[in-house]
C-alpha atoms as a PDB file:
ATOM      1  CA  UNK A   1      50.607  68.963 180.293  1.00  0.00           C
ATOM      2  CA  UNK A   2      51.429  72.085 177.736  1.00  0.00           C
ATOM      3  CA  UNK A   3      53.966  71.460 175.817  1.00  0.00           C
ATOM      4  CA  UNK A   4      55.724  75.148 174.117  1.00  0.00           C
ATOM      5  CA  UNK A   5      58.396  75.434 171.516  1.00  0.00           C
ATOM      6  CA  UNK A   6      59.717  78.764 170.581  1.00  0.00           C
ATOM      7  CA  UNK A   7      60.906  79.995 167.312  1.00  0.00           C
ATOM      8  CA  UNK A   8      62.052  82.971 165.454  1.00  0.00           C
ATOM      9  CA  UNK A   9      65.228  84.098 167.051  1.00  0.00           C
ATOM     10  CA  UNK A  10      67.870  85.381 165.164  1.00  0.00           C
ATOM     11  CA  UNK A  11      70.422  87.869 164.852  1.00  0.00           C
ATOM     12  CA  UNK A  12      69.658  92.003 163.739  1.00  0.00           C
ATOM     13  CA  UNK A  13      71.103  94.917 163.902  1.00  0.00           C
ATOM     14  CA  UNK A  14      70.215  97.683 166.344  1.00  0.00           C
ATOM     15  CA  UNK A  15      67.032  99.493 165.223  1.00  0.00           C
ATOM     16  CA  UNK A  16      65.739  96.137 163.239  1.00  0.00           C
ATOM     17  CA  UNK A  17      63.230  93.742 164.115  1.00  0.00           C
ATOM     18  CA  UNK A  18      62.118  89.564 164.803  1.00  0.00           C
ATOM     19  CA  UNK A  19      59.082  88.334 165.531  1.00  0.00           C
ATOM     20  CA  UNK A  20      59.308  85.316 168.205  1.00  0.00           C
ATOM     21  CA  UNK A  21      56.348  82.647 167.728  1.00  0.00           C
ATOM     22  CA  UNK A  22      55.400  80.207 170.920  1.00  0.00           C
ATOM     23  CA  UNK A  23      53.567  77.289 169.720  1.00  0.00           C
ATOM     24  CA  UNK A  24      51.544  75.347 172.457  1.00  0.00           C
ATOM     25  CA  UNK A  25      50.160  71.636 172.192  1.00  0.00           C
ATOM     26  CA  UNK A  26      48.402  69.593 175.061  1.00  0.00           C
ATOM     27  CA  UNK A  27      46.537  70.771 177.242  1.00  0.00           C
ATOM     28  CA  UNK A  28      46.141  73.658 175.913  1.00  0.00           C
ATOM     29  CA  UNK A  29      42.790  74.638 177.818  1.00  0.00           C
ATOM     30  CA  UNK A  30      44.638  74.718 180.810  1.00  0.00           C
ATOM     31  CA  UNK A  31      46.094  77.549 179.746  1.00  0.00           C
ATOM     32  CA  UNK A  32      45.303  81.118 181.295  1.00  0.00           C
ATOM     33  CA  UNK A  33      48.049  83.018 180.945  1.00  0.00           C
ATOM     34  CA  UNK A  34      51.053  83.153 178.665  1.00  0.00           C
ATOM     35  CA  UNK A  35      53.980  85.248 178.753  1.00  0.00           C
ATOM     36  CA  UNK A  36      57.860  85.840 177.811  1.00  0.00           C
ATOM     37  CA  UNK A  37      61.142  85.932 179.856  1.00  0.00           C
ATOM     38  CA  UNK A  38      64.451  86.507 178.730  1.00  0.00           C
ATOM     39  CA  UNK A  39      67.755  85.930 180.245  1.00  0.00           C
ATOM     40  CA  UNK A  40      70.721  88.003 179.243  1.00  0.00           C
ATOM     41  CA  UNK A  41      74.565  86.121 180.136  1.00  0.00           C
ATOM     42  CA  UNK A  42      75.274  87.273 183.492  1.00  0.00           C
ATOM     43  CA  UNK A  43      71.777  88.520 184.298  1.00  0.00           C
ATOM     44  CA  UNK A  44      68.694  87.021 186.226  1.00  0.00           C
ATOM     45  CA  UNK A  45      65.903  85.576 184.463  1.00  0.00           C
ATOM     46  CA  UNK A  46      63.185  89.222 183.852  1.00  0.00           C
ATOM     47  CA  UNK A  47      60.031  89.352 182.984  1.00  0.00           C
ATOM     48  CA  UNK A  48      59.305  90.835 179.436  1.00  0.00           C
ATOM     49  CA  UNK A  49      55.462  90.285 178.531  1.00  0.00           C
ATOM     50  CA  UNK A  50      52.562  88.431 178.956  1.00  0.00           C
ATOM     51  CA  UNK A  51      48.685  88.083 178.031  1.00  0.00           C
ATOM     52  CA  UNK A  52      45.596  86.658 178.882  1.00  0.00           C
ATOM     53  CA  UNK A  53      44.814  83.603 176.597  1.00  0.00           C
ATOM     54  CA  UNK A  54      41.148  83.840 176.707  1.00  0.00           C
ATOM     55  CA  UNK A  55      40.723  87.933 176.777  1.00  0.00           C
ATOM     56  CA  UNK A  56      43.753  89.110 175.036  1.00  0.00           C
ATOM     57  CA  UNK A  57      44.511  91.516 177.794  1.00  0.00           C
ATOM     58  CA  UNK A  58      48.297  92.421 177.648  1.00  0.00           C
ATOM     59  CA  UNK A  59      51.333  93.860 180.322  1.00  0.00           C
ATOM     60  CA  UNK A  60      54.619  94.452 179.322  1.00  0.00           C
ATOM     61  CA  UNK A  61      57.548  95.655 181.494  1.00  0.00           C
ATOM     62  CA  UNK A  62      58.910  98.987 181.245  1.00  0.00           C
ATOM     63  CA  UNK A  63      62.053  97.946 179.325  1.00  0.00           C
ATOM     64  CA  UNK A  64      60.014  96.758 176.304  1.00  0.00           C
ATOM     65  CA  UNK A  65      56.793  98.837 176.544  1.00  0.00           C
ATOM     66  CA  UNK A  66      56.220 100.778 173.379  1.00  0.00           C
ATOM     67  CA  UNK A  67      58.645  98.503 171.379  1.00  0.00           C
ATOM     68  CA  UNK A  68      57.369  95.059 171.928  1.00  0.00           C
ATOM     69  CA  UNK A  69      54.086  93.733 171.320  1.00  0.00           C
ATOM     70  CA  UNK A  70      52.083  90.781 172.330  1.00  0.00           C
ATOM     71  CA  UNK A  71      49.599  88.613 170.625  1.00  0.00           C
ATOM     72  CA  UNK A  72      47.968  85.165 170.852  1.00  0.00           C
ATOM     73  CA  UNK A  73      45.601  83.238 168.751  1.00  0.00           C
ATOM     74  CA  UNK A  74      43.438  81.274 170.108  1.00  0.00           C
ATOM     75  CA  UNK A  75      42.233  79.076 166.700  1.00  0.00           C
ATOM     76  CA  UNK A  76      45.578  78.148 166.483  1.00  0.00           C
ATOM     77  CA  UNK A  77      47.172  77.934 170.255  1.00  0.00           C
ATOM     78  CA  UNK A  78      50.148  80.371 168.931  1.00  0.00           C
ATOM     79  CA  UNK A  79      51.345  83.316 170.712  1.00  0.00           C
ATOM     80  CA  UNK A  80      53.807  86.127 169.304  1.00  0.00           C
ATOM     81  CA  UNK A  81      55.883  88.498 170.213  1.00  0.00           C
ATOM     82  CA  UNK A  82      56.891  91.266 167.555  1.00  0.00           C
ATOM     83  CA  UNK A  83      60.129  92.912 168.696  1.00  0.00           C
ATOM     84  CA  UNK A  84      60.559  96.170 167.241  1.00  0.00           C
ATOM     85  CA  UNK A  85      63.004  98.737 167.642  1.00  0.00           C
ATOM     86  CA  UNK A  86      65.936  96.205 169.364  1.00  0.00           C
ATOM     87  CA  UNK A  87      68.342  97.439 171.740  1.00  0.00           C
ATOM     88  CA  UNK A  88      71.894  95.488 171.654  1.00  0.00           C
ATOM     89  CA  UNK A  89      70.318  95.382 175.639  1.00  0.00           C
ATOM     90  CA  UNK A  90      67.341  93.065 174.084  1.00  0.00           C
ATOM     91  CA  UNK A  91      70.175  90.560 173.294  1.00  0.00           C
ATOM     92  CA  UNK A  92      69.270  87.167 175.596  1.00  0.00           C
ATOM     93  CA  UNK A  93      67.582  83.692 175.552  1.00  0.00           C
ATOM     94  CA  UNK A  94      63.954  84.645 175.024  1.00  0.00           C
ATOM     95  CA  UNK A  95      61.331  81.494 177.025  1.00  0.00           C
ATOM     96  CA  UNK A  96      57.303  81.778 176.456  1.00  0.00           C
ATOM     97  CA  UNK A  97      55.705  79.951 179.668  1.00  0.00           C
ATOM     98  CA  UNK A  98      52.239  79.006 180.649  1.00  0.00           C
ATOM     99  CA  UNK A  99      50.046  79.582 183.302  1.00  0.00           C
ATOM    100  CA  UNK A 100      47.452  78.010 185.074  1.00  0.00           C
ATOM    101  CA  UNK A 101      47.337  81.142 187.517  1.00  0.00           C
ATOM    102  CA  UNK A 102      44.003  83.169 187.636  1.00  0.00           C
ATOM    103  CA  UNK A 103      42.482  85.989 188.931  1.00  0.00           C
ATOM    104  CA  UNK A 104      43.596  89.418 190.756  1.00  0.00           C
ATOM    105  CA  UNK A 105      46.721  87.779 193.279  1.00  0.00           C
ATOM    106  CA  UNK A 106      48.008  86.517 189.954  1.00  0.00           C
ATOM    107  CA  UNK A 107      51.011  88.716 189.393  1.00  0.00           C
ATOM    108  CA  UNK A 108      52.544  88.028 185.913  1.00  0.00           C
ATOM    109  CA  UNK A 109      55.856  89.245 186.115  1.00  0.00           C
ATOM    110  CA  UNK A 110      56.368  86.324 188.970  1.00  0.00           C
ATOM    111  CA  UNK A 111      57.904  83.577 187.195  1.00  0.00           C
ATOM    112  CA  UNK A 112      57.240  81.315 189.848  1.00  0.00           C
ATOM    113  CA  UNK A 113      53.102  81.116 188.423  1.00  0.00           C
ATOM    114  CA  UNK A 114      54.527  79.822 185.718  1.00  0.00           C
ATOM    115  CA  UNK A 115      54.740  76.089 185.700  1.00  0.00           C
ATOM    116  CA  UNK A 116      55.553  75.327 181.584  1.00  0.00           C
ATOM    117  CA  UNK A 117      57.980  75.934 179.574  1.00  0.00           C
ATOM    118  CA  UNK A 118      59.412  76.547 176.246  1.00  0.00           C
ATOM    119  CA  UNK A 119      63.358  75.337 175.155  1.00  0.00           C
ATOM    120  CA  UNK A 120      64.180  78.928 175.059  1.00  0.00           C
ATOM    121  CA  UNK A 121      65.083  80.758 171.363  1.00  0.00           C
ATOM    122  CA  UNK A 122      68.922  83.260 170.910  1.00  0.00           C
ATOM    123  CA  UNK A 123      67.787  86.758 170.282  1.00  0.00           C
ATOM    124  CA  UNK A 124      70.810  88.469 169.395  1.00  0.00           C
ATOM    125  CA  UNK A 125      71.035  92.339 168.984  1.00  0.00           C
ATOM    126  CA  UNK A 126      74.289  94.330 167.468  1.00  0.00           C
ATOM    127  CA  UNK A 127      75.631  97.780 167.798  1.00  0.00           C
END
């Protein structure tokens, strides 16, 4: 129904920055929340961030609070992520997901609420 293709990924040096895009098509007004997972070789799947499409409301996960920050516009059914600050620990395949989830028992860090995603962009992060 929402179709999401990432872009932006790259390769920086510690201390440097990217800014990931997530570009969503279909249904779009299905969507209620949005949000960013990353999976680092050898690691599970985390939660990074995620925001309310319709009041911009944001939550980030300790590892990337203060660093990373999370932004959507509407007009154009594009949300970003503007990674600041990288960590060679940032270094994994960054997804953006949708969403249909709502209200309070809506956890966002619980991948499982999330029912669309993106091909996945390399995020790459040296010493």
């Amino acid at each position: 129904q929402v179709q999401l293709v990432e872009s932006g990924g790259g390769s920086v040096q510690a201390g440097g920055s990217l800014r990931l895009s997530c570009a969503a098509s279909g249904r779009t007004f299905s969507s209620y929340v949005m949000g960013w997972f990353r999976q680092a070789p050898g690691k599970e799947r985390e939660y990074v961030s995620a925001i309310s499409w319709r009041s911009g409301r944001e939550y980030y996960s300790e590892s990337v609070k203060g660093r990373f920050t999370i932004s959507r516009d509407n007009a154009k059914n594009t949300m970003i992520l503007q990674m600041n600050s990288l960590k060679p620990e940032d270094t994994a395949i960054y997804y953006c997901a949708n969403s249909q989830c709502s209200g309070y028992g809506c956890y966002v860090q619980n991948s499982q609420i999330f029912n669309s995603w993106g091909q996945g962009t390399q995020v790459t992060v040296s010493p």
